[in-house]
PDB file of N, CA and C in Angstrom:
ATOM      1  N   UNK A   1      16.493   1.115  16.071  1.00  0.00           N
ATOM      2  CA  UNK A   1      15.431   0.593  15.233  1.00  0.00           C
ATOM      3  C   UNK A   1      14.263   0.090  16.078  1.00  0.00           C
ATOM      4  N   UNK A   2      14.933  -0.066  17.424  1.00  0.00           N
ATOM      5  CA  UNK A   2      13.483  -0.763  17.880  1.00  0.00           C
ATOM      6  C   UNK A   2      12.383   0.445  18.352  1.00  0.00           C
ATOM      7  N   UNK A   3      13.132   1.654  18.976  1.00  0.00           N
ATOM      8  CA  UNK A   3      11.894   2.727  19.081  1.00  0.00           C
ATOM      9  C   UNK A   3      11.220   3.216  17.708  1.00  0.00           C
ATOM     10  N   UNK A   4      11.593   3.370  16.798  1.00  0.00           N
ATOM     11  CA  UNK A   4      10.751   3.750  15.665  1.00  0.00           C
ATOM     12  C   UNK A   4      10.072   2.366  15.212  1.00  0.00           C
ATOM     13  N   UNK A   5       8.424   2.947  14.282  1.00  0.00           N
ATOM     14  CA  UNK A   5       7.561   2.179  14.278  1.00  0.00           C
ATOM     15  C   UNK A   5       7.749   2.274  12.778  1.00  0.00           C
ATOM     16  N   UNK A   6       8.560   1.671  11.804  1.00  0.00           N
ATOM     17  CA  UNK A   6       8.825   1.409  10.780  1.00  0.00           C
ATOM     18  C   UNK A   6       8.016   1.033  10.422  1.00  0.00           C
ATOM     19  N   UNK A   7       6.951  -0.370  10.697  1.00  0.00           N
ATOM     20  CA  UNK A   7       6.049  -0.909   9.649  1.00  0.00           C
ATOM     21  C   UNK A   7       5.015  -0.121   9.332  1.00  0.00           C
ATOM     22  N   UNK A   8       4.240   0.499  10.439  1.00  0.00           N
ATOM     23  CA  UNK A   8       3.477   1.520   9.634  1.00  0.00           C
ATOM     24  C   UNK A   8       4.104   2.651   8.637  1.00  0.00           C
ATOM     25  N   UNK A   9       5.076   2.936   8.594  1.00  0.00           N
ATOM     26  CA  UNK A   9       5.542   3.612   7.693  1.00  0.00           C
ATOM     27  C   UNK A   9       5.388   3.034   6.266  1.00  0.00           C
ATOM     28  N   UNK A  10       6.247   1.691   5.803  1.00  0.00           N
ATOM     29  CA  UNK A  10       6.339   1.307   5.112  1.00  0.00           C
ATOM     30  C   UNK A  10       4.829   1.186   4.582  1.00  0.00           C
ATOM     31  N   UNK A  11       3.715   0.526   5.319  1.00  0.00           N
ATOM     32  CA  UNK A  11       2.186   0.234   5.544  1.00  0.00           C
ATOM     33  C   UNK A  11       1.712   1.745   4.227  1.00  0.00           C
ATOM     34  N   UNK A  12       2.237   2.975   5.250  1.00  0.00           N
ATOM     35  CA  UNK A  12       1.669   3.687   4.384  1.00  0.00           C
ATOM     36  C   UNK A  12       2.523   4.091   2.987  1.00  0.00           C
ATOM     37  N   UNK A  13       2.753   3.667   2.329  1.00  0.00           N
ATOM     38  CA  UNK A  13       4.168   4.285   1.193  1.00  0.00           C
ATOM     39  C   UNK A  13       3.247   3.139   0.309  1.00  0.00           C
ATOM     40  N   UNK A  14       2.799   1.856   0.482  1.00  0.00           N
ATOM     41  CA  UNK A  14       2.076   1.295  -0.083  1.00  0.00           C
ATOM     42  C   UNK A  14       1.038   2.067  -0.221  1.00  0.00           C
ATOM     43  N   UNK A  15      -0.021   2.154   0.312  1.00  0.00           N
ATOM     44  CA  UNK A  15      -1.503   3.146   0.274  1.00  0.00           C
ATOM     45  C   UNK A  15      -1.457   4.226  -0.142  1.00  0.00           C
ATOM     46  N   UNK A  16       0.032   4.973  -0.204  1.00  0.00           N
ATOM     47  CA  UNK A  16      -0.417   6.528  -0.995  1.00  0.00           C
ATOM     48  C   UNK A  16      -0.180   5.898  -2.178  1.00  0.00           C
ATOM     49  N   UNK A  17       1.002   5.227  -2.692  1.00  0.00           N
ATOM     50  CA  UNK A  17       1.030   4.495  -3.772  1.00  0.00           C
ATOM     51  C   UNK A  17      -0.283   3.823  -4.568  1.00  0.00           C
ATOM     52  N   UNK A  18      -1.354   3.118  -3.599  1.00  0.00           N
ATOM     53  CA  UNK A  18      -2.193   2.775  -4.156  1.00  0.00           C
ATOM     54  C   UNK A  18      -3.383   4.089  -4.903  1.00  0.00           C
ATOM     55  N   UNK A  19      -3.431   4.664  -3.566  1.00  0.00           N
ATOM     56  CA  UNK A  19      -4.075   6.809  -4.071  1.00  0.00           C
ATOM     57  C   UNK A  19      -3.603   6.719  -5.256  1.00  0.00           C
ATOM     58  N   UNK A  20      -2.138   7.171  -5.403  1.00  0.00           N
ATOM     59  CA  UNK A  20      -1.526   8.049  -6.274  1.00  0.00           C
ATOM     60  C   UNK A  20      -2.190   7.021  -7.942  1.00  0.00           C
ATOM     61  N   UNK A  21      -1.813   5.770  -7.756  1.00  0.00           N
ATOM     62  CA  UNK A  21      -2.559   5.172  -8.919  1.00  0.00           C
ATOM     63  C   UNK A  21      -3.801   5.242  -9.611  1.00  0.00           C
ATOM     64  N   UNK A  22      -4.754   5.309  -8.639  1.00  0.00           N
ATOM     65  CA  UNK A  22      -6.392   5.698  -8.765  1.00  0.00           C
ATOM     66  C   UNK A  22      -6.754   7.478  -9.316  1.00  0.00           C
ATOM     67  N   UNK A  23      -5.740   7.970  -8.714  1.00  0.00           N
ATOM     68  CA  UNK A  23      -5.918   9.242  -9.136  1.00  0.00           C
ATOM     69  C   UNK A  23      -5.147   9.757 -10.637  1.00  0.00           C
ATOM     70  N   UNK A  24      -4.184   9.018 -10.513  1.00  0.00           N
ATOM     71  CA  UNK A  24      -3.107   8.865 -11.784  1.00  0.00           C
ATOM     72  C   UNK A  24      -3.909   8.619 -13.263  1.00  0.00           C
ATOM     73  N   UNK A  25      -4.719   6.968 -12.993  1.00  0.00           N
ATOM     74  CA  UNK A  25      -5.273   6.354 -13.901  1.00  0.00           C
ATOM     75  C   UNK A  25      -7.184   7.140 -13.585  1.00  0.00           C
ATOM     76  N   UNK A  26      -7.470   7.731 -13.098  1.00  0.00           N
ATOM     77  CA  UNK A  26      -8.598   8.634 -13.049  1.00  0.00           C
ATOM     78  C   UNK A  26      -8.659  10.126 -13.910  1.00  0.00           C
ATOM     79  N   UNK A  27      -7.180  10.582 -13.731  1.00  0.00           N
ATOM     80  CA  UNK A  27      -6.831  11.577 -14.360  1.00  0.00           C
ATOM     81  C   UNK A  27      -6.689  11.669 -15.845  1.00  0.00           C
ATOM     82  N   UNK A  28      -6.206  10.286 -16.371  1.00  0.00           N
ATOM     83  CA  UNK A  28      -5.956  10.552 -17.844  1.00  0.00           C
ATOM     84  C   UNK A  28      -7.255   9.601 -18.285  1.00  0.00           C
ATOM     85  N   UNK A  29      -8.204   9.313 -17.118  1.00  0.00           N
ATOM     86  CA  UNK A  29      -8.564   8.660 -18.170  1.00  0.00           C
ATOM     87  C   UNK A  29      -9.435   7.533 -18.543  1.00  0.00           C
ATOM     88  N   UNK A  30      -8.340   6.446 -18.145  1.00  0.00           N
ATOM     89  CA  UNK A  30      -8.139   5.202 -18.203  1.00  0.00           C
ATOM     90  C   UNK A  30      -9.264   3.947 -17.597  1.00  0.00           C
ATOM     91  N   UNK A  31      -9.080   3.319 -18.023  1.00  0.00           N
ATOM     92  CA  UNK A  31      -9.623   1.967 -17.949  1.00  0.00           C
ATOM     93  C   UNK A  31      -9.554   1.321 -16.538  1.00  0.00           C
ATOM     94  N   UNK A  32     -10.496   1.260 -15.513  1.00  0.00           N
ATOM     95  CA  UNK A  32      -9.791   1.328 -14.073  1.00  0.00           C
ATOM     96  C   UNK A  32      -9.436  -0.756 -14.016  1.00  0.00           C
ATOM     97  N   UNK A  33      -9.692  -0.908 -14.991  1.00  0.00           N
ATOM     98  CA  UNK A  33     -10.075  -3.043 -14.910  1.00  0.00           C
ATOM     99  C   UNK A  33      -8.452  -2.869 -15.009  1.00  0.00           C
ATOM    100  N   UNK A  34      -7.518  -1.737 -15.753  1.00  0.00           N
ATOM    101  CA  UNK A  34      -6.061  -2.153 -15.992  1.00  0.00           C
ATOM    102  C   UNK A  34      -5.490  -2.187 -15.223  1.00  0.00           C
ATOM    103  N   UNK A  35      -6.138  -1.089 -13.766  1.00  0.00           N
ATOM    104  CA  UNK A  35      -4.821  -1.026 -12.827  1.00  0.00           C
ATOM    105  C   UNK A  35      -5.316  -1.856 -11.329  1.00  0.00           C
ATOM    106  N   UNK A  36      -6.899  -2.165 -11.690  1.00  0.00           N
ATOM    107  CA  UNK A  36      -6.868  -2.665 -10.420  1.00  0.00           C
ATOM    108  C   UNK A  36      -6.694  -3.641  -9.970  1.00  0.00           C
ATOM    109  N   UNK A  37      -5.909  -4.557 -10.425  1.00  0.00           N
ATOM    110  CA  UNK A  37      -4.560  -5.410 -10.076  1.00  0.00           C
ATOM    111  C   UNK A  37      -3.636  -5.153  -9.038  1.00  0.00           C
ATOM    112  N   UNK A  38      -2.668  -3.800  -9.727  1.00  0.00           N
ATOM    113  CA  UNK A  38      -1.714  -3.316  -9.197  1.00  0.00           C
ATOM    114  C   UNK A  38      -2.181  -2.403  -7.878  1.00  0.00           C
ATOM    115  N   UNK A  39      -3.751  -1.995  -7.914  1.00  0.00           N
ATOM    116  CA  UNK A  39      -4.017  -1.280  -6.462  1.00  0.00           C
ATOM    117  C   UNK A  39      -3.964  -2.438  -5.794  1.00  0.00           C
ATOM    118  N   UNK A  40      -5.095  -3.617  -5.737  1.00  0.00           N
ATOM    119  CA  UNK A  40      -5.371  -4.796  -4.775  1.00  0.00           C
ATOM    120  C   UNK A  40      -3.972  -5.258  -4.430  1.00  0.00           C
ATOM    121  N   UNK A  41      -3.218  -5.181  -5.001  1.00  0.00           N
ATOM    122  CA  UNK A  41      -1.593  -6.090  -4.847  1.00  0.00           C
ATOM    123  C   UNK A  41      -0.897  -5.067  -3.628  1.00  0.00           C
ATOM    124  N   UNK A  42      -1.131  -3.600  -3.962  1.00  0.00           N
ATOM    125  CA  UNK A  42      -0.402  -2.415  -3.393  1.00  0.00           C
ATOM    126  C   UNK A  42      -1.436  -2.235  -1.886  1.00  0.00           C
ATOM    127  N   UNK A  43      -2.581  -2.493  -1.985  1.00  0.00           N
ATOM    128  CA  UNK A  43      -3.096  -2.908  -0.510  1.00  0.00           C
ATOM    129  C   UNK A  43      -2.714  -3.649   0.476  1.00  0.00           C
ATOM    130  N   UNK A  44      -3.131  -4.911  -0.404  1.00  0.00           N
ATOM    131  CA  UNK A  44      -2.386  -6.148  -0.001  1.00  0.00           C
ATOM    132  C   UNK A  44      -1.119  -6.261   1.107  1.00  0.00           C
ATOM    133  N   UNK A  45      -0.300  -5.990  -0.346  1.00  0.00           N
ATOM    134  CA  UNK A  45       1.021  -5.652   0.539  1.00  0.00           C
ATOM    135  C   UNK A  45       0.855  -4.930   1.857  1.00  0.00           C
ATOM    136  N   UNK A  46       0.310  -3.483   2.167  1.00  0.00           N
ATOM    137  CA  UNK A  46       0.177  -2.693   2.952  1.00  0.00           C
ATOM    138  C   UNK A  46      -0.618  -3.486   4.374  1.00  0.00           C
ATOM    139  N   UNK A  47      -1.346  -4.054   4.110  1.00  0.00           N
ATOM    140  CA  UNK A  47      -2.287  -4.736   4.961  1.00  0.00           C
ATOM    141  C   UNK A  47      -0.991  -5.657   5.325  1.00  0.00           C
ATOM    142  N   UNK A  48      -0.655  -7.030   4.473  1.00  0.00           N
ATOM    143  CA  UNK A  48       0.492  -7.415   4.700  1.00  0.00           C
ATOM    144  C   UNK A  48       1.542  -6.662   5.735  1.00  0.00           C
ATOM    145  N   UNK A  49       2.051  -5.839   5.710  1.00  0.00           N
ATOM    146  CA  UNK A  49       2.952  -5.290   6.121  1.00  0.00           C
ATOM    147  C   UNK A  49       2.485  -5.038   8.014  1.00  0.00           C
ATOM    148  N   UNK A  50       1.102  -4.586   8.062  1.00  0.00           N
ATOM    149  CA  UNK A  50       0.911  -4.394   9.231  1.00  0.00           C
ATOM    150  C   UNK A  50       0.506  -5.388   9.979  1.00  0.00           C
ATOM    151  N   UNK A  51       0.105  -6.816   9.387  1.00  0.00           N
ATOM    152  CA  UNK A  51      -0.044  -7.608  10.331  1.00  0.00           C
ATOM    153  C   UNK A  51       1.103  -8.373  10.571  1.00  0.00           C
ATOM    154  N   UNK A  52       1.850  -8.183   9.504  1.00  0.00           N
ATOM    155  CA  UNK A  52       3.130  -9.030  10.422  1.00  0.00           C
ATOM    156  C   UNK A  52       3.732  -8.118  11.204  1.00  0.00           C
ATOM    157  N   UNK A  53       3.883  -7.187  11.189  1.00  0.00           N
ATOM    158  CA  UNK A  53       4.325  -5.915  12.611  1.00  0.00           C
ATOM    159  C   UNK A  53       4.037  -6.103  13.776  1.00  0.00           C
ATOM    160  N   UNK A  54       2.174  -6.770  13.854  1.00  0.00           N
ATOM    161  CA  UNK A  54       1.799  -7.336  14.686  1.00  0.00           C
ATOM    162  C   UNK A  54       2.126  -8.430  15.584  1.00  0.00           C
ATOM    163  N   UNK A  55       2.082  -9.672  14.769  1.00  0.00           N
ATOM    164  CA  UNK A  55       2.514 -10.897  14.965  1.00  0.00           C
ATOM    165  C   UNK A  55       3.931 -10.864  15.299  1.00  0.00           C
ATOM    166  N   UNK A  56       4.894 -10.223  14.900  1.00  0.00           N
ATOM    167  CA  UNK A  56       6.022 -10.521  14.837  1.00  0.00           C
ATOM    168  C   UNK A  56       6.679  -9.440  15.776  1.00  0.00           C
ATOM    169  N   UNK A  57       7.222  -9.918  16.521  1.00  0.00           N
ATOM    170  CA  UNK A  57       7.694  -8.423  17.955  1.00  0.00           C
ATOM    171  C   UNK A  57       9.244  -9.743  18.143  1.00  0.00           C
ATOM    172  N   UNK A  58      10.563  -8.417  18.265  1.00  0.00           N
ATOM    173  CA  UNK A  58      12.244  -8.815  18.209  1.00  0.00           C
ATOM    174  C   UNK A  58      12.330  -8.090  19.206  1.00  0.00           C
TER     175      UNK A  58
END
């Protein structure tokens, strides 16, 4: 576990997630005020994810 760089992985699984939403709720349609909650949160996280990768070295 320590040679693989897991957090960017995870980093990105958030961000296509956030894509896949914008394009999801673009596609049918929709109201973008509904989901952009759940993108900022799904960034968030992602951003989240890489700075503690940073900060945090085992």
């Amino acid at each position: 576990m320590h040679t693989v760089f897991w957090a960017p992985r995870f980093a990105v699984v958030y961000f296509l997630a956030a894509l896949a939403a914008v394009v999801l709720f673009s596609a049918i349609g929709a109201n973008m005020a509904i989901v952009a909650p759940l993108i900022l949160a799904l960034i968030g996280m992602g951003v989240a994810v890489l700075i503690r990768s940073r900060t945090v070295r085992s």
